[in-house]
C-alpha atoms as a PDB file:
ATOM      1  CA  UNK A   1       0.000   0.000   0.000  1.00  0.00           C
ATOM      2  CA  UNK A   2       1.555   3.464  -1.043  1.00  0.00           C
ATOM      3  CA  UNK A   3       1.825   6.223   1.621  1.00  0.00           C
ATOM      4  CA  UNK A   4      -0.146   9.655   0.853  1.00  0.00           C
ATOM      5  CA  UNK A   5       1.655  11.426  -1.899  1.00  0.00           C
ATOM      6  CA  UNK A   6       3.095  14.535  -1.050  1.00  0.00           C
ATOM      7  CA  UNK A   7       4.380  16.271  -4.284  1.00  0.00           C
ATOM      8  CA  UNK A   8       3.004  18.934  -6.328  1.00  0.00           C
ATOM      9  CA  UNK A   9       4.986  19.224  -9.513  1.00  0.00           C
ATOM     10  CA  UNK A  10       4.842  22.830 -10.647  1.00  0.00           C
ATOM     11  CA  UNK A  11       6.551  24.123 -14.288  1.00  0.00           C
ATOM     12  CA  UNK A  12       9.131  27.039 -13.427  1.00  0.00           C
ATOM     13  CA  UNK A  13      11.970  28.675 -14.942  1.00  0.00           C
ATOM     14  CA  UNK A  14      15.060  26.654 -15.462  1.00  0.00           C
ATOM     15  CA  UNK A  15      18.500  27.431 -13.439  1.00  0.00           C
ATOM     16  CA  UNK A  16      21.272  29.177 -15.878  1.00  0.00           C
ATOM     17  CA  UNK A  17      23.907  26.976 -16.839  1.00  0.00           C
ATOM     18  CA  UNK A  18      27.066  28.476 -16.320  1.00  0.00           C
ATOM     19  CA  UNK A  19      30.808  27.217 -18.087  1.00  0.00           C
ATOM     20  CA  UNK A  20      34.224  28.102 -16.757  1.00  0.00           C
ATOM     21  CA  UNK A  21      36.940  27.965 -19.199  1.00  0.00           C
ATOM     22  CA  UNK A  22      40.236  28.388 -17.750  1.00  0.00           C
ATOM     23  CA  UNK A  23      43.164  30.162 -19.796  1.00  0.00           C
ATOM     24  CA  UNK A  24      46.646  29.214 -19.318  1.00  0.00           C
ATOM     25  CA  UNK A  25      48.058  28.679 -15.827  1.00  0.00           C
ATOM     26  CA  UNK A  26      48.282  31.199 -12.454  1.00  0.00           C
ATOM     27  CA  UNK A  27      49.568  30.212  -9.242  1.00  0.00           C
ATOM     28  CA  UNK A  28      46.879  31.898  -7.771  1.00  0.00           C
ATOM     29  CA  UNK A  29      43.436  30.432  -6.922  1.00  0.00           C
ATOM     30  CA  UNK A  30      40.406  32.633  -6.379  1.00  0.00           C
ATOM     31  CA  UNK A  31      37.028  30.802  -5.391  1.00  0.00           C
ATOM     32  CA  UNK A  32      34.376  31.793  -7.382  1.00  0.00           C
ATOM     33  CA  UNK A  33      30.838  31.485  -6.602  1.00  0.00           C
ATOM     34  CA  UNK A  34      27.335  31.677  -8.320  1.00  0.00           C
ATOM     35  CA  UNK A  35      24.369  32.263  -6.432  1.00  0.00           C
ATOM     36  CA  UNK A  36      20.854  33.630  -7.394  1.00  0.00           C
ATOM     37  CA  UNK A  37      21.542  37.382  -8.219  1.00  0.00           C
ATOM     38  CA  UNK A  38      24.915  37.380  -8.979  1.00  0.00           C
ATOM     39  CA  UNK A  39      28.917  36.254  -8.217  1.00  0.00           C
ATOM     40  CA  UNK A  40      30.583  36.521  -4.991  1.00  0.00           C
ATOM     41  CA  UNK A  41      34.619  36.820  -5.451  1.00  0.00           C
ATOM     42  CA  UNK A  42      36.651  36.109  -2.221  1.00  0.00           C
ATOM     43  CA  UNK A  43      40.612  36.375  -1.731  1.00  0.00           C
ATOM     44  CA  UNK A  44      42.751  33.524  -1.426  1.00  0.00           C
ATOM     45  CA  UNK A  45      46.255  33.503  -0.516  1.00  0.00           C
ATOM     46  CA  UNK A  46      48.990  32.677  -2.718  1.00  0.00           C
ATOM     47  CA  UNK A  47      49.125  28.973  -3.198  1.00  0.00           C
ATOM     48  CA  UNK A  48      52.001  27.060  -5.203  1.00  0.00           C
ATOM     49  CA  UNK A  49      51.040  25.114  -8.157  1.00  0.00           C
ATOM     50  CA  UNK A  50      52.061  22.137  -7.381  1.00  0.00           C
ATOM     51  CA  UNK A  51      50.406  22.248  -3.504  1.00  0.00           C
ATOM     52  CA  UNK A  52      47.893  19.588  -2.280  1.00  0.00           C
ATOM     53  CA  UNK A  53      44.128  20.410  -2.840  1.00  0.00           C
ATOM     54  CA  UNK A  54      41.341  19.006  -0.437  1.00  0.00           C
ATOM     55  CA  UNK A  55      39.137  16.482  -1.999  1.00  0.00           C
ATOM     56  CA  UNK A  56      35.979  17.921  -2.199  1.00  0.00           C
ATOM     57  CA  UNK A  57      33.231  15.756  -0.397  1.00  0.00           C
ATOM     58  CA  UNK A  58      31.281  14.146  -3.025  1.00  0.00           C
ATOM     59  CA  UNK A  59      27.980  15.859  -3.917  1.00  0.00           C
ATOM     60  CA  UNK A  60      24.362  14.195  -4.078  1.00  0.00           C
ATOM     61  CA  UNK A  61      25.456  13.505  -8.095  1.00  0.00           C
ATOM     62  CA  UNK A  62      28.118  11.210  -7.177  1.00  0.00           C
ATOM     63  CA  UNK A  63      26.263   7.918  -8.210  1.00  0.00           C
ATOM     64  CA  UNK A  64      26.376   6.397  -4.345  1.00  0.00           C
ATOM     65  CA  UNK A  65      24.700   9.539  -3.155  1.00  0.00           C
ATOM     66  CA  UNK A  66      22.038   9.507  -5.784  1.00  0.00           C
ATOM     67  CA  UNK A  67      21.273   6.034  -5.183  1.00  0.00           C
ATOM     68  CA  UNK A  68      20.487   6.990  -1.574  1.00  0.00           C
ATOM     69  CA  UNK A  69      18.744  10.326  -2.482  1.00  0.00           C
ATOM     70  CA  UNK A  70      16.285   7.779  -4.679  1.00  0.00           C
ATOM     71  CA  UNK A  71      16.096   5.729  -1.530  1.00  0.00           C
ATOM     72  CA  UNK A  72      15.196   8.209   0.692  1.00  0.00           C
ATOM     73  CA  UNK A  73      12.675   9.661  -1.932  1.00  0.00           C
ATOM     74  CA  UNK A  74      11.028   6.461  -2.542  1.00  0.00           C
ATOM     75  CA  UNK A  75      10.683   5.745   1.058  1.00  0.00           C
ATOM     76  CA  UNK A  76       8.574   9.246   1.536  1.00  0.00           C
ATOM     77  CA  UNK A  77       6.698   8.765  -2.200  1.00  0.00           C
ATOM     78  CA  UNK A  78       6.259   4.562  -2.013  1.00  0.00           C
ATOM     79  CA  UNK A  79       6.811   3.403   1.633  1.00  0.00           C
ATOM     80  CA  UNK A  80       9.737   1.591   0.279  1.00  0.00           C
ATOM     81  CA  UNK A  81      13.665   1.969  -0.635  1.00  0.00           C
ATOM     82  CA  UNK A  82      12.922  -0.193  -3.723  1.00  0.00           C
ATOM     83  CA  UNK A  83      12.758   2.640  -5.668  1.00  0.00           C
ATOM     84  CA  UNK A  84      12.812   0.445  -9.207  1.00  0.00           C
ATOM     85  CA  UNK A  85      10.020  -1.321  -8.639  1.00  0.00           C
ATOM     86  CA  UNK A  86       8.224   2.058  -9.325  1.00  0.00           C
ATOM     87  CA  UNK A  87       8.461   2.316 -12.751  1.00  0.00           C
ATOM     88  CA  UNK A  88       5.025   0.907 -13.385  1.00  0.00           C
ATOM     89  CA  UNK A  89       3.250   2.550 -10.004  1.00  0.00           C
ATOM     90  CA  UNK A  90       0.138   4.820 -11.462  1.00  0.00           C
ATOM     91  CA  UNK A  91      -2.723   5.499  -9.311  1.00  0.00           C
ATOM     92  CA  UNK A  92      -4.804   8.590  -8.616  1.00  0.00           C
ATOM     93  CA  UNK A  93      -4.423   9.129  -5.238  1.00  0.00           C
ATOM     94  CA  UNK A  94      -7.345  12.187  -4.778  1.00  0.00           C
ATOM     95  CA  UNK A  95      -4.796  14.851  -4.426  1.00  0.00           C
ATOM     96  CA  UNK A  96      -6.300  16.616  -7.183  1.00  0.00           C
ATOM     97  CA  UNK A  97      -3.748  16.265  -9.506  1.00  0.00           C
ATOM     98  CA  UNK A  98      -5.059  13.374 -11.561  1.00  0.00           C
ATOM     99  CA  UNK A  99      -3.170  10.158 -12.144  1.00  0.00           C
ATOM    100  CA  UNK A 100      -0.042  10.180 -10.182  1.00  0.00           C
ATOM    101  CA  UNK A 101       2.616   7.290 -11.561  1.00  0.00           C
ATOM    102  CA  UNK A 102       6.750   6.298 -12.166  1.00  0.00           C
ATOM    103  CA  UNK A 103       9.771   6.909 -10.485  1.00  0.00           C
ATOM    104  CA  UNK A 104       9.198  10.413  -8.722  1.00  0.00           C
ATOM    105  CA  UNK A 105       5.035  10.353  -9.075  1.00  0.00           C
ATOM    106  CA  UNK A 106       4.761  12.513 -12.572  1.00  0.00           C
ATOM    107  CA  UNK A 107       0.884  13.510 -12.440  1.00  0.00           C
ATOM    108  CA  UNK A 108      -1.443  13.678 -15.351  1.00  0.00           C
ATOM    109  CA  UNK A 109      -2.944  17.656 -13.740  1.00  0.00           C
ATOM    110  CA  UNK A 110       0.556  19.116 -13.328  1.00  0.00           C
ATOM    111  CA  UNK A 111       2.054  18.387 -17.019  1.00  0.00           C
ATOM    112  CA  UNK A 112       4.824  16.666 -15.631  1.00  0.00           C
ATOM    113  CA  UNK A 113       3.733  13.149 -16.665  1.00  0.00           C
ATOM    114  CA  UNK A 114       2.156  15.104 -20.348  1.00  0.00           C
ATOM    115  CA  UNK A 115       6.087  15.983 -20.866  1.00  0.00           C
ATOM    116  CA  UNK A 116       7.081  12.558 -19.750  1.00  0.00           C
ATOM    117  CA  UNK A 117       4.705  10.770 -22.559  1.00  0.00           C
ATOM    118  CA  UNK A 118       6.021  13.319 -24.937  1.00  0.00           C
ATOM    119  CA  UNK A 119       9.712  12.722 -24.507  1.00  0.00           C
ATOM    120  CA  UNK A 120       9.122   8.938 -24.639  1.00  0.00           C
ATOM    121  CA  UNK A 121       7.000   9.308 -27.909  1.00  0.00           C
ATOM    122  CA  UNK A 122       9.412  11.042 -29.331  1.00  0.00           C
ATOM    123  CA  UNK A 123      12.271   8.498 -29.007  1.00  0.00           C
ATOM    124  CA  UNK A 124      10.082   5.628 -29.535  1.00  0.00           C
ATOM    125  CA  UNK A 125       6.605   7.042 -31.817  1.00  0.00           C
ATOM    126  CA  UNK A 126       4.888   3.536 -31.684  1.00  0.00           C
ATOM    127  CA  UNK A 127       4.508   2.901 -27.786  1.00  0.00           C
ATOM    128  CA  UNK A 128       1.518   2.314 -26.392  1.00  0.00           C
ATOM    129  CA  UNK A 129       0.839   5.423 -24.476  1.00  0.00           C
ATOM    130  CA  UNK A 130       1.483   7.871 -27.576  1.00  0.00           C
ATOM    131  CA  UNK A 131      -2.501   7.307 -28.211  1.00  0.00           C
ATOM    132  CA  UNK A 132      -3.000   9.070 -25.204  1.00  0.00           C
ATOM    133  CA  UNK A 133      -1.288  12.601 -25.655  1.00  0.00           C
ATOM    134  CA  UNK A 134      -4.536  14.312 -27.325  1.00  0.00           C
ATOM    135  CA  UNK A 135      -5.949  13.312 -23.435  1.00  0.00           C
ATOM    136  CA  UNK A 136      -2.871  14.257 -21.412  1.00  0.00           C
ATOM    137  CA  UNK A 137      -3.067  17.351 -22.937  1.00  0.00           C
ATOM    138  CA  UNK A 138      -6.765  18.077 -22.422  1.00  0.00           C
ATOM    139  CA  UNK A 139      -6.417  17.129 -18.803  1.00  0.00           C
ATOM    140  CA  UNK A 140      -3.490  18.647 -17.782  1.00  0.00           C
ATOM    141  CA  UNK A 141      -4.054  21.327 -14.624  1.00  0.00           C
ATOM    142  CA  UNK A 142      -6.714  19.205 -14.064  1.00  0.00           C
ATOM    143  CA  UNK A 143      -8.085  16.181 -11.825  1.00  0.00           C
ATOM    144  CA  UNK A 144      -9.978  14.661 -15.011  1.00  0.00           C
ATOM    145  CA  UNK A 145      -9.090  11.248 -16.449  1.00  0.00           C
ATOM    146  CA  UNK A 146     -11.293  12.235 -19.779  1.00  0.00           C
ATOM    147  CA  UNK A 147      -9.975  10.110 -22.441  1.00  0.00           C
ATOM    148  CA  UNK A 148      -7.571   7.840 -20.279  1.00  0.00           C
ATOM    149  CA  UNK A 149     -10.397   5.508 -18.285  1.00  0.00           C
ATOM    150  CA  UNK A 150     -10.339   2.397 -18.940  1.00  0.00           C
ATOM    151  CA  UNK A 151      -7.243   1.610 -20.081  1.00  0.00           C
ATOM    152  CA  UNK A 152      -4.642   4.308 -19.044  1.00  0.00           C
ATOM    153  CA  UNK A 153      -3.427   2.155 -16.213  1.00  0.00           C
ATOM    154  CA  UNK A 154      -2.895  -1.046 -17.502  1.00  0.00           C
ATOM    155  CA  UNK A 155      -1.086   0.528 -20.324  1.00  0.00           C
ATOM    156  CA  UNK A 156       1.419   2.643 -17.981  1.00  0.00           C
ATOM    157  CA  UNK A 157       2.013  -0.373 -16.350  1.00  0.00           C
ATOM    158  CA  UNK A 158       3.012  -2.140 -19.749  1.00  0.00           C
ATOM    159  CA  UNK A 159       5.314   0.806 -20.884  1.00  0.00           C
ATOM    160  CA  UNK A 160       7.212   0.103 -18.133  1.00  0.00           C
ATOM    161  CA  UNK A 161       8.284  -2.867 -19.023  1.00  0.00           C
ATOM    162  CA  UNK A 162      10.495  -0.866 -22.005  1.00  0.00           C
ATOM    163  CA  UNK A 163      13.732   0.127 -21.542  1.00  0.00           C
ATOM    164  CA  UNK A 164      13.051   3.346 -23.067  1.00  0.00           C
ATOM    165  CA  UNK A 165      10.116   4.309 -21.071  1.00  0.00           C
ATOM    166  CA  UNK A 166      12.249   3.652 -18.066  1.00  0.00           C
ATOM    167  CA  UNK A 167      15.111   5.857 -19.692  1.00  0.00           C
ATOM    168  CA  UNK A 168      12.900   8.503 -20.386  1.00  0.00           C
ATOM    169  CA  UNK A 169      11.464   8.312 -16.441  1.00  0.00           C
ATOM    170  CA  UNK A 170      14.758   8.777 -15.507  1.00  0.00           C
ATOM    171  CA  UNK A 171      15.991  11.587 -17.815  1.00  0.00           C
ATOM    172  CA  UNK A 172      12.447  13.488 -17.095  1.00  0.00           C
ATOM    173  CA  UNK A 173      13.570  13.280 -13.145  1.00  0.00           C
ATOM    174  CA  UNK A 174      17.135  14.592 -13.646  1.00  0.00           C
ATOM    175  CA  UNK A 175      16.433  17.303 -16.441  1.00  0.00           C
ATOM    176  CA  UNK A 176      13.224  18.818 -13.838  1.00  0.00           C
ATOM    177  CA  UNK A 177      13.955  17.854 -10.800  1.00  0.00           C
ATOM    178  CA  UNK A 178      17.242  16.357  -9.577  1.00  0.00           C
ATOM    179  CA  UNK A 179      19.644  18.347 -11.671  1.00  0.00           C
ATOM    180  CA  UNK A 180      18.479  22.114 -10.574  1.00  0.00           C
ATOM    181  CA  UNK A 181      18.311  21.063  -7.127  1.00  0.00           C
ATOM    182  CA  UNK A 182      22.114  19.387  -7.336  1.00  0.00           C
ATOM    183  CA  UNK A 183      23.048  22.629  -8.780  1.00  0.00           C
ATOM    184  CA  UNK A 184      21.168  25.444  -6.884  1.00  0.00           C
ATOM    185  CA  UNK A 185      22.833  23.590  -3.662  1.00  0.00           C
ATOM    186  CA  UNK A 186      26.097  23.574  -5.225  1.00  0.00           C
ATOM    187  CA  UNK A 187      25.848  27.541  -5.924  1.00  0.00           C
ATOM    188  CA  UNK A 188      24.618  27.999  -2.256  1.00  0.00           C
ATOM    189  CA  UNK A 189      28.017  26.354  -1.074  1.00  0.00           C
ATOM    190  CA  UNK A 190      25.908  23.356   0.968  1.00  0.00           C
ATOM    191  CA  UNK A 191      26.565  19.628   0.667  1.00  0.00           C
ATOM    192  CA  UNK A 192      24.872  16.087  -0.014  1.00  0.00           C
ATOM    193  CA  UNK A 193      22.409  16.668   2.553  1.00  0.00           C
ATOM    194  CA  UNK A 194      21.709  20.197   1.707  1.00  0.00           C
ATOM    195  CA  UNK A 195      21.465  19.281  -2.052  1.00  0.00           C
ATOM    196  CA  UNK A 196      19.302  16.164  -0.614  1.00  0.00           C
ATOM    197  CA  UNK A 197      16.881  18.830   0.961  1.00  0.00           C
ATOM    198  CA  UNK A 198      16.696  20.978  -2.009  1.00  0.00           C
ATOM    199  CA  UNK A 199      15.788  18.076  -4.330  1.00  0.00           C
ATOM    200  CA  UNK A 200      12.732  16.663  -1.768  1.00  0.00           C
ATOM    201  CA  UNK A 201      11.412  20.293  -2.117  1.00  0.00           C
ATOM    202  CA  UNK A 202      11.554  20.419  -6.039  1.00  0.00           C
ATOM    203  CA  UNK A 203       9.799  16.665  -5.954  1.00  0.00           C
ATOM    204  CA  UNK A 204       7.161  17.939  -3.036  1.00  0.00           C
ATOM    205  CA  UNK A 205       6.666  21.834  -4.476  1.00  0.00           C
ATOM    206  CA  UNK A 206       8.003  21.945  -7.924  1.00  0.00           C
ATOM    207  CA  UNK A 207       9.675  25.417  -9.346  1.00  0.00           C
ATOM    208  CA  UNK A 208       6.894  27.544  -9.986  1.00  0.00           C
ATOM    209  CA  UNK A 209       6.106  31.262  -9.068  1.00  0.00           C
ATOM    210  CA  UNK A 210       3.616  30.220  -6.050  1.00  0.00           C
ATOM    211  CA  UNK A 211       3.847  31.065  -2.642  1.00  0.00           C
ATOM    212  CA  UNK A 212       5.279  27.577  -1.678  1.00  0.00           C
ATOM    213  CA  UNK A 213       7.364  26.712  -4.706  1.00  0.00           C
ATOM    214  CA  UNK A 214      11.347  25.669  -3.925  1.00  0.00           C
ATOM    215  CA  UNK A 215      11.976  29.448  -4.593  1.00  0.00           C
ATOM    216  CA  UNK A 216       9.890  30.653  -2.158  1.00  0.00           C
ATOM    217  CA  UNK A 217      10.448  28.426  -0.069  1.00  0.00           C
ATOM    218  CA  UNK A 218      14.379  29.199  -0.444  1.00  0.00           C
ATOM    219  CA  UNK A 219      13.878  32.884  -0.416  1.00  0.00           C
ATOM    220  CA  UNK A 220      12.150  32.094   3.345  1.00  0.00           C
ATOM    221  CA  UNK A 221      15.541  30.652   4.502  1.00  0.00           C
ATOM    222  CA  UNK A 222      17.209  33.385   3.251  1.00  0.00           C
ATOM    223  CA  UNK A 223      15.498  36.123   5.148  1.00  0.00           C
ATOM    224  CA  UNK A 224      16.198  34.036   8.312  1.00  0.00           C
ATOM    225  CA  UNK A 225      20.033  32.765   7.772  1.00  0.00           C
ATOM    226  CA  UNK A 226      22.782  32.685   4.866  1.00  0.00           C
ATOM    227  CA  UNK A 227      24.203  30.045   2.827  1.00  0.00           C
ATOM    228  CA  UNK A 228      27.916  28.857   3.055  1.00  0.00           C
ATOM    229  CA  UNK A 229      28.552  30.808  -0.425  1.00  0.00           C
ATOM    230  CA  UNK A 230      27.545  34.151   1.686  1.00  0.00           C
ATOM    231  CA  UNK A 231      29.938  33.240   4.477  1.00  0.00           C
ATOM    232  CA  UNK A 232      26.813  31.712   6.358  1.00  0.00           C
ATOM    233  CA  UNK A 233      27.198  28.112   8.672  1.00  0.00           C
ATOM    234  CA  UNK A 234      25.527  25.627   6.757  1.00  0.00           C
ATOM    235  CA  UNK A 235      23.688  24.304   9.689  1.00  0.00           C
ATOM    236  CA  UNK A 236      21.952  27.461  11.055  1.00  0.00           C
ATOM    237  CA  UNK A 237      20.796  27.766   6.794  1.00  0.00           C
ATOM    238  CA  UNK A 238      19.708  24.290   6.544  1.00  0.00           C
ATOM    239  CA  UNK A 239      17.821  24.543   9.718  1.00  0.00           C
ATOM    240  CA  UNK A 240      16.123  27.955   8.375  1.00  0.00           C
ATOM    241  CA  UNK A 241      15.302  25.807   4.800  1.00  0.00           C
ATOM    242  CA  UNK A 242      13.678  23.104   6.766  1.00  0.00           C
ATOM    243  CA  UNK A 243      11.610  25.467   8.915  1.00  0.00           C
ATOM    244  CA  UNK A 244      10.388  27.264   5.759  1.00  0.00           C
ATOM    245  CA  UNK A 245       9.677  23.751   3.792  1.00  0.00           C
ATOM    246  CA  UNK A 246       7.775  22.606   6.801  1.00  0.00           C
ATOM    247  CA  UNK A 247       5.866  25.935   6.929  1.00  0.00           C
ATOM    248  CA  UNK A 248       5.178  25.631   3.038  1.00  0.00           C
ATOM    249  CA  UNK A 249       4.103  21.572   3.587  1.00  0.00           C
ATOM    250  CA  UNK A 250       1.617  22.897   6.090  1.00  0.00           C
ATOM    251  CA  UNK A 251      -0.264  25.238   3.398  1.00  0.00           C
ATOM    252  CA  UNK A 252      -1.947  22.137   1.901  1.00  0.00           C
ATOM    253  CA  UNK A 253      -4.260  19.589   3.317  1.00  0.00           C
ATOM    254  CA  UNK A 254      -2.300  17.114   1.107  1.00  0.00           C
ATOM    255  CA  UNK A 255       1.246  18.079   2.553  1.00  0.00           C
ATOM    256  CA  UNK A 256       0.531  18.340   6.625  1.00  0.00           C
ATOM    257  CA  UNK A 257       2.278  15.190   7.194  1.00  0.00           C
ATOM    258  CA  UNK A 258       5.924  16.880   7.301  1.00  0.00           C
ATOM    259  CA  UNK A 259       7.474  13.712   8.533  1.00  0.00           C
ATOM    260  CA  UNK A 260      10.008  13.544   5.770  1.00  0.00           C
ATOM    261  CA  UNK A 261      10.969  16.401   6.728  1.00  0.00           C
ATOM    262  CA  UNK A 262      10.952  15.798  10.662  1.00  0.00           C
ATOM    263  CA  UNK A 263      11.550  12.333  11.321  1.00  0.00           C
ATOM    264  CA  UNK A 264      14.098  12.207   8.413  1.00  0.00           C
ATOM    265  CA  UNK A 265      16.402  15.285   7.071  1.00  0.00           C
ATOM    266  CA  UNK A 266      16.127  16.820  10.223  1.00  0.00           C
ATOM    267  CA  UNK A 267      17.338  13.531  11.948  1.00  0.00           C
ATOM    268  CA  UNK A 268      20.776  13.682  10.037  1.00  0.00           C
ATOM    269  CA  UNK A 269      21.025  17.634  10.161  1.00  0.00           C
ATOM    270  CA  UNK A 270      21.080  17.736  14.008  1.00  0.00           C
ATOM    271  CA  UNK A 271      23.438  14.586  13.873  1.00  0.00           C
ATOM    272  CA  UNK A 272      25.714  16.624  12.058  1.00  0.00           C
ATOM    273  CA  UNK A 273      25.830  13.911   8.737  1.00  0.00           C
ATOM    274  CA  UNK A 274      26.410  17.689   5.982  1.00  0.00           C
ATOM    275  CA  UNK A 275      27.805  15.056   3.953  1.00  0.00           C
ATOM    276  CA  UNK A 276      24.636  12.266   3.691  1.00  0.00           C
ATOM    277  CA  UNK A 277      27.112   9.503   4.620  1.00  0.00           C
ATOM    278  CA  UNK A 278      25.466   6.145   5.744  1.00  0.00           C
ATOM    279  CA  UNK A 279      24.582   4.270   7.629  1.00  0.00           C
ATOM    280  CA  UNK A 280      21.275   6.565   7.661  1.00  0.00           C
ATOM    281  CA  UNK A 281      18.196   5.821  10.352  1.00  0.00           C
ATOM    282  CA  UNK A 282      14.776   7.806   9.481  1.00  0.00           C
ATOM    283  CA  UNK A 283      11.226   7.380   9.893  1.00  0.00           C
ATOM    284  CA  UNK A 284       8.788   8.993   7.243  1.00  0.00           C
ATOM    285  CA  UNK A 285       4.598   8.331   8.078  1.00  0.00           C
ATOM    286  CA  UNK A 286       5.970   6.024  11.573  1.00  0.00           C
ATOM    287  CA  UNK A 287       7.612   3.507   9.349  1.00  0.00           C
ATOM    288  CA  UNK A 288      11.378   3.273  10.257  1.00  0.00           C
ATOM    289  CA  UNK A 289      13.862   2.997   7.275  1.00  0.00           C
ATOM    290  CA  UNK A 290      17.877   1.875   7.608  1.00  0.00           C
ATOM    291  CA  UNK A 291      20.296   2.380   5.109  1.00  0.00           C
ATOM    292  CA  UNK A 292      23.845   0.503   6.003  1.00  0.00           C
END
């Protein structure tokens, strides 16, 4: 049995991609960091070229941090860590938002799942959901399943059973969700867990121009505490993002269970785990969740 659903995928605008190239060779290293609104320059002494750098700790898009981010998604959106076994999950779980289905719950009423059938149609024309585009598009911002009863369902569940549908589940989840979180926590300086935080907010609130999209709900934290890329402790700002996710959860009827919020990335903030290492211990809806 699935747990209530808790996202609300919203369209918004699309973080700026930004490319360094470096020119020939300097001895001297100064940081450089984006952020919404601008760059922030800070000095750095003189370092040879040939001193030893830091590692940097390994962001949520190293592929054993992404497996767990999945996990911990799927634990919040499924009731389970077997995130791959979702593939083929569609149901409409009278959020309002239609059919909710795959990987990270794409929904027929936000256009997520409309964009999802488009890119797979597109790669592979003859699959058996491209019949139902005319309907995703006539539903979409909408509860209605007009033109997808009976069959909808059964045929979901049968696309998933192609590699390509699968690809394209995956690809939709990076391109809107996972990879402007990753990023956007990157440019605020904060680390797996941070980046973590940010992505559960684009899954739960999507991007768009509401009151409790990610960027409002980012812009909240930022009135109350500032990112490591503005010399701020990442701690008192990830505390400050959590308070103002939990405030946005409890705007909607659908979102006042805030327990992957509480019982989860709140549980490894105040252990001090920045970096999302395992082994990780959570509870999301009172069922308890290990990762070794």
């Amino acid at each position: 049995m699935h747990a209530p659903h808790q996202r609300a995928a919203r369209r918004g605008g699309r973080p700026v991609r930004i490319t360094v190239i470096a020119v020939g060779l300097a001895l001297t290293v100064i940081p450089v960091t984006a952020y919404a609104g601008g760059f922030t320059h800070r000095s750095a002494p003189h370092t040879s070229a040939t001193a030893p750098r830091a590692a940097a700790a390994p962001g949520l898009d190293d592929p054993a941090k992404k497996e767990i981010a999945m996990q911990l998604v799927s634990s919040a959106e499924n009731s389970s860590l077997d995130w791959k076994s979702q593939y083929k999950y569609i149901e409409d779980i009278d959020d309002g938002r239609g059919y909710t289905g795959g990987i990270i719950g794409f929904c027929s009423g936000t256009g997520d799942m409309l964009d999802l059938v488009e890119l797979y149609t597109a790669r592979k024309p003859d699959n058996v959901l491209a019949k139902y585009l005319p309907a995703l598009r006539k539903v979409d911002g909408t509860p209605s399943h007009d033109g997808l009863d009976p069959n909808f369902t059964k045929d979901w569940a049968k696309a998933a059973s192609d590699p390509a549908f699968r690809k394209a589940q995956d690809d939709e989840r990076d391109r809107v969700y996972f990879d402007p979180a990753v990023e956007r926590g990157k440019a605020d300086g904060i680390g797996a867990l941070g980046q973590f935080a940010y992505y559960d907010a684009f899954v739960v609130h999507g991007d768009g121009d509401d009151s409790t999209g990610f960027g409002a709900i980012r812009e909240r934290a930022l009135s109350k505490a500032k990112p490591p890329s503005r010399g701020g402790d990442e701690t008192a700002y990830l505390n400050a993002f959590l308070d103002a996710r939990v405030w946005a959860m409890k705007q909607e009827a659908a979102h006042d269970d805030t327990s992957r919020v509480d019982t989860a990335q709140r549980v490894f903030l105040k252990k001090g785990n920045l970096a999302l290492d395992p082994p990780l211990d959570w509870k999301v809806y009172g069922d308890s969740y290990h990762i070794g």
